[in-house]
Every structure is written in structure tokens, then in C-alpha cells.
N, C-alpha and C. Protein backbone atom coordinates (compact mmCIF):
# COMPACT_ATOMS: atom_id res chain seq x y z
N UNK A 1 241.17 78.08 86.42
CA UNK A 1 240.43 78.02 85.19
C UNK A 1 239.06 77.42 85.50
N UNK A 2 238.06 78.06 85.67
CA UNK A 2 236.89 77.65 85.82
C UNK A 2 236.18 77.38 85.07
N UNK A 3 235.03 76.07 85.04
CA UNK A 3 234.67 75.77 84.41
C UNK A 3 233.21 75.53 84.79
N UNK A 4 232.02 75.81 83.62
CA UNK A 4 230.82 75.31 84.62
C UNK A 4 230.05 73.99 84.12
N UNK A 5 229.72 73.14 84.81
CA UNK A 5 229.11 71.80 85.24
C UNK A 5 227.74 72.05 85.56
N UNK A 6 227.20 71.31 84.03
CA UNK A 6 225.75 70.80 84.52
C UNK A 6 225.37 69.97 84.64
N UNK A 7 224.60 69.75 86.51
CA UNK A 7 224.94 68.59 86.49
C UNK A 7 223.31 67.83 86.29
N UNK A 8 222.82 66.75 86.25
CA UNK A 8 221.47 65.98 85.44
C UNK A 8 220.21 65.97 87.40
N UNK A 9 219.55 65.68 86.91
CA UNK A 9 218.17 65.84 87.91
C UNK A 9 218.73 64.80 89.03
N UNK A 10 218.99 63.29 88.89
CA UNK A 10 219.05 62.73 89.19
C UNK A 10 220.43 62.43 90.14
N UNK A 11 221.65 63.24 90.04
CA UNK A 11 222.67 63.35 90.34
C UNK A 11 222.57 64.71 91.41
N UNK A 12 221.29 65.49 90.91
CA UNK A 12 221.53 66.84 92.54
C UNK A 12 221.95 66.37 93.48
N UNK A 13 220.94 65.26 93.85
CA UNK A 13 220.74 64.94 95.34
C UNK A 13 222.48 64.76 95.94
N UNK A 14 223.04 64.24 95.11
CA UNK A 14 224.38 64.18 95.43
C UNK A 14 225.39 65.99 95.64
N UNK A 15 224.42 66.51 95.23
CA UNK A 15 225.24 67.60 95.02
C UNK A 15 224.63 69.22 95.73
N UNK A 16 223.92 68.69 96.91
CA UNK A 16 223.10 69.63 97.43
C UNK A 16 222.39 70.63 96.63
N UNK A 17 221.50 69.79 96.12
CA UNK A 17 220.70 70.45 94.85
C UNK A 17 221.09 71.15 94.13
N UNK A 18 222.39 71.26 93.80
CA UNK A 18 222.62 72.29 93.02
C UNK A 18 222.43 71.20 91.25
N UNK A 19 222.31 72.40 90.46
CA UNK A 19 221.95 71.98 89.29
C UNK A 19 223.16 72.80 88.57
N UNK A 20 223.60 73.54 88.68
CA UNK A 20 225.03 73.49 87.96
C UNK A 20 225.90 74.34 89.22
N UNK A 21 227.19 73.75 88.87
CA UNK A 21 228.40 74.20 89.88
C UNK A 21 229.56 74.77 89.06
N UNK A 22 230.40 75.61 89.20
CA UNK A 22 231.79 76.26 88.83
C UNK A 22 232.74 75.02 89.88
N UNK A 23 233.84 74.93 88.58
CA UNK A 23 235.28 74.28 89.29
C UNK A 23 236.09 74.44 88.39
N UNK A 24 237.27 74.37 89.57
CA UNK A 24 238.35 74.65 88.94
C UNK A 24 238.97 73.25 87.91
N UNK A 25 239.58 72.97 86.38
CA UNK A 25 239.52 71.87 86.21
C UNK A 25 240.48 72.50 84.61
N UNK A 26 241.53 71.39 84.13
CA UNK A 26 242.27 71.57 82.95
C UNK A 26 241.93 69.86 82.25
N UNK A 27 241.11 69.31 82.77
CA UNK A 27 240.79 68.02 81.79
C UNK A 27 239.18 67.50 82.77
N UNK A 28 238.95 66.57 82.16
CA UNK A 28 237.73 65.87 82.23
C UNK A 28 237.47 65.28 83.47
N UNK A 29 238.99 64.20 83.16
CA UNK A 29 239.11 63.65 84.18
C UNK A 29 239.90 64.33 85.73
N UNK A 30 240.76 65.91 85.46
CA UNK A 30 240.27 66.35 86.62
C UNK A 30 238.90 66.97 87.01
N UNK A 31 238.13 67.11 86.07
CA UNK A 31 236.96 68.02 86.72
C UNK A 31 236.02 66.73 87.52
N UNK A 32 236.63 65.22 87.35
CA UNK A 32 235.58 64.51 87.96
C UNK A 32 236.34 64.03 89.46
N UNK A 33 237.46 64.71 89.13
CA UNK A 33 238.28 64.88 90.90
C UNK A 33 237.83 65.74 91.53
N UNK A 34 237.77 66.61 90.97
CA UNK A 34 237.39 68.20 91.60
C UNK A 34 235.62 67.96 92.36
N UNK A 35 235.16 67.45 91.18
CA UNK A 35 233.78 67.15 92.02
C UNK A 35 233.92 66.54 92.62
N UNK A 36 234.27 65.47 92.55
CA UNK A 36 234.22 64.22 94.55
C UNK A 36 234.59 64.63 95.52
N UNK A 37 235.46 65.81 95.32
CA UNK A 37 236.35 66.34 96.62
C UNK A 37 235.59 67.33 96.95
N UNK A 38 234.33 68.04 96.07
CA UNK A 38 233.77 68.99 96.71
C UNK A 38 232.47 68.35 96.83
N UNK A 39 232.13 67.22 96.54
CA UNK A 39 231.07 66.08 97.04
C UNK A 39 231.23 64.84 96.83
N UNK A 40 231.85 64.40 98.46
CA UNK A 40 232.42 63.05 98.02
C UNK A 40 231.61 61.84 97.85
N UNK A 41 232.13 60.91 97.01
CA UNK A 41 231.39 59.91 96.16
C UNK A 41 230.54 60.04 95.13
N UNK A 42 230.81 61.54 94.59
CA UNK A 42 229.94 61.48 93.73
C UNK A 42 230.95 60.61 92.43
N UNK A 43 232.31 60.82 92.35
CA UNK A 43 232.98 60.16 91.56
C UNK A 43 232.55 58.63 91.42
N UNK A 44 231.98 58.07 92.42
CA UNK A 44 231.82 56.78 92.55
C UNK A 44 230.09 56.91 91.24
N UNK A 45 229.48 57.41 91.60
CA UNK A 45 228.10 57.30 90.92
C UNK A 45 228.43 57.79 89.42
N UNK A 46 229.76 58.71 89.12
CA UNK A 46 230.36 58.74 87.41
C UNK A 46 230.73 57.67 87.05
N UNK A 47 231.88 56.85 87.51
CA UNK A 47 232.84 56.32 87.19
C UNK A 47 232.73 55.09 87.48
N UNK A 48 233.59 53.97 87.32
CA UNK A 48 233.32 52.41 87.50
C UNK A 48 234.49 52.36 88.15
N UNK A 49 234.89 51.07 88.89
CA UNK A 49 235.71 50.55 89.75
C UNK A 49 237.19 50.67 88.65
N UNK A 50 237.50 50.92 87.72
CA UNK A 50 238.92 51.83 86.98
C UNK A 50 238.96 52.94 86.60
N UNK A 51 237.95 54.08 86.99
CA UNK A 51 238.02 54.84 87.17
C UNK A 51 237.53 55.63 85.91
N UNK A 52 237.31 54.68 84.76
CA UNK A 52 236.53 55.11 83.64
C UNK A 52 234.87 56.13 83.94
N UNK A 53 234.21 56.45 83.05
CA UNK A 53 232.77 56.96 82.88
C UNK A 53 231.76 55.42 82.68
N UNK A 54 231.13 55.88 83.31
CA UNK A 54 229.88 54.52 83.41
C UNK A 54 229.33 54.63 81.97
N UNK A 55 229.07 53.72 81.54
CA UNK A 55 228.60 53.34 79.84
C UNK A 55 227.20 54.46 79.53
N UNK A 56 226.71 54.36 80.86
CA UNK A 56 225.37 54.88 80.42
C UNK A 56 225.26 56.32 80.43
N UNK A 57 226.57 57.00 80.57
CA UNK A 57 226.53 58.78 80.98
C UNK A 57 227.36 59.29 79.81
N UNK A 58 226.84 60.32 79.51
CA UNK A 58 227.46 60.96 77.83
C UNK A 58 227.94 62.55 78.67
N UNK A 59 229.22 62.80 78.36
CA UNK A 59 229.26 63.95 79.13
C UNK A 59 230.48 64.62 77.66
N UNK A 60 229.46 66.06 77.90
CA UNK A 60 229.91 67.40 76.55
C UNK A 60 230.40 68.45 76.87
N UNK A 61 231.19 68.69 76.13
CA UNK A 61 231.96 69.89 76.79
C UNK A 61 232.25 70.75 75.40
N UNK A 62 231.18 72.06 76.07
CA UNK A 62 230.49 72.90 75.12
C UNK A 62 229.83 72.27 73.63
N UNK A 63 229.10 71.10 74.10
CA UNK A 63 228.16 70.75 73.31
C UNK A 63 228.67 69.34 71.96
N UNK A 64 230.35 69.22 72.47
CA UNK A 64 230.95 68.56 71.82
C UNK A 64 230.83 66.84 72.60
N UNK A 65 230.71 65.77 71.97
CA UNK A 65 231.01 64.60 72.87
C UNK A 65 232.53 64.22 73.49
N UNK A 66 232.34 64.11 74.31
CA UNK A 66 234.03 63.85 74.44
C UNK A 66 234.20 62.42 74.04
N UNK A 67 233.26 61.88 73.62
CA UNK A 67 233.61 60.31 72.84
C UNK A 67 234.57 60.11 71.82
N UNK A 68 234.53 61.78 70.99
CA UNK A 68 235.01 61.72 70.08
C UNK A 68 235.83 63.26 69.80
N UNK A 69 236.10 63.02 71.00
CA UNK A 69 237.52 64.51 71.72
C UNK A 69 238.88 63.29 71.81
N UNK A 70 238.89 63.77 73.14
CA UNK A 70 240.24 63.13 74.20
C UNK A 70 239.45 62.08 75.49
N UNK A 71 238.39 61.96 75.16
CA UNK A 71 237.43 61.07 76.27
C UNK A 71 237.52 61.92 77.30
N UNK A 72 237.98 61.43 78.34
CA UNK A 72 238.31 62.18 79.72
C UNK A 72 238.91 62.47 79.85
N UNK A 73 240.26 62.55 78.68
CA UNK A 73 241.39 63.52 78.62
C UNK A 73 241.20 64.74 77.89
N UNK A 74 239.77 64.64 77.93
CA UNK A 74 239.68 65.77 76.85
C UNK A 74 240.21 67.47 77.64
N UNK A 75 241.05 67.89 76.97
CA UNK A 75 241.01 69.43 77.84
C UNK A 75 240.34 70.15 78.09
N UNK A 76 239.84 70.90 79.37
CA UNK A 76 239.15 72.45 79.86
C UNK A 76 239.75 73.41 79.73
N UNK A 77 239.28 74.77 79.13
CA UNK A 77 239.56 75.69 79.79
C UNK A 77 238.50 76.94 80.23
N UNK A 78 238.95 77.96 80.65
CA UNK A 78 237.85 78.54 81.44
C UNK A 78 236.93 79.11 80.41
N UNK A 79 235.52 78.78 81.13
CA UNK A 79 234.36 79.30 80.19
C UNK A 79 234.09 78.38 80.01
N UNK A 80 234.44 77.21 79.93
CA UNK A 80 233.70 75.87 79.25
C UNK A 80 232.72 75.44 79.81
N UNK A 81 231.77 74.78 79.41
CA UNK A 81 230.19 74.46 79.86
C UNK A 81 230.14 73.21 79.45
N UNK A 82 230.63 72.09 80.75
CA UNK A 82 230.34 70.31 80.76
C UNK A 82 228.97 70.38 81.45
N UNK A 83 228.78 69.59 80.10
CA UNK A 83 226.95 68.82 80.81
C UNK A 83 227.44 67.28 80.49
N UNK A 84 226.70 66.67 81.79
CA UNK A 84 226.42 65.17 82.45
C UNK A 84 225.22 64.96 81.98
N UNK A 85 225.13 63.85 81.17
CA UNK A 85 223.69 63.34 80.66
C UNK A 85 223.66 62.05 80.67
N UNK A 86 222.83 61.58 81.68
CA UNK A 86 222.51 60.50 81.38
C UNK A 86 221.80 59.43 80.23
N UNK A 87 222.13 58.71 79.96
CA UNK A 87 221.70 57.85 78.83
C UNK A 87 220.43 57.45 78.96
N UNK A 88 219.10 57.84 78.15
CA UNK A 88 218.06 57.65 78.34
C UNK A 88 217.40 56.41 77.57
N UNK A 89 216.97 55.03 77.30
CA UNK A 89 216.51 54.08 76.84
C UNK A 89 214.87 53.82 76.89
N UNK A 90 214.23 53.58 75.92
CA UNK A 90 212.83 53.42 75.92
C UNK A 90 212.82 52.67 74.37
N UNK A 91 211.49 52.55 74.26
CA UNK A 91 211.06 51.90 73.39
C UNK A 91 209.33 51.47 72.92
């Protein structure tokens, strides 16, 4: 079940420039397995030392928040379009 991942400017470099990738993935929190294993540590630059999403990254799946889905249990299925956004602050 493929799914496509977009991933933010700042996170390519981790991801040999690519700016969006296909993976295979049936939840959130596998699609953020699936990416480390096809670029490792990038899980480390998502996630915090329990394995949660870092406070400052909002990630949608097909335009929905998963804040207010299943979080990272939220389910995939194929066709779905997760975007990684980082949390932007100014003032």
C-alpha cells in the first residue's frame, strides 16, 4: 500500500534530496519506520527519545491533521499524500 511523503526543505538533506518519496506504510507510525530504514536516522530528527513526533512538526495525511485523527496511529492507505511540516514561529 503505497503511500506518498512530502517531505519539508530542511529534512532533504536527510533524504538524498528527494522532496517527496513513495512507501510502503498502513499507519503513521509505520510510515516513520519505513523512512529510517530507507534513511537511517531520519526517525531520530521526527521523533523524540519515546518515540513520539517532536512538538514542533505537524504532519497531514491528505490534508487532515493527525492531531485530531489517530495521531500516529492514524491509518494509511494507498494513494494517501503525508506532508511533514515543520512548525514555523515569528513574530
Amino acid at each position: 500500500m503505497a503511500v506518498q511523503v512530502l517531505i519539508p526543505t530542511p529534512l532533504q538533506k536527510f533524504t538524498a534530496d528527494e522532496a517527496s518519496v513513495e512507501l510502503e506504510a498502513t499507519s503513521v507510525d509505520g510510515l516513520i519506520e519505513a523512512l529510517d530504514g530507507r534513511y537511517p536516522g531520519l526517525k531520530a530528527r521526527l521523533c523524540d527519545e519515546n518515540g513520539k513526533l517532536r512538538r514542533f512538526l505537524n504532519v497531514y495525511v491528505n490534508s487532515e491533521d493527525i492531531r485530531f485523527l489517530d495521531n500516529q496511529a492514524t491509518p494509511l492507505k494507498a494513494g494517501d499524500e503525508v506532508s511533514i511540516v515543520p512548525a514555523v514561529a515569528g513574530g
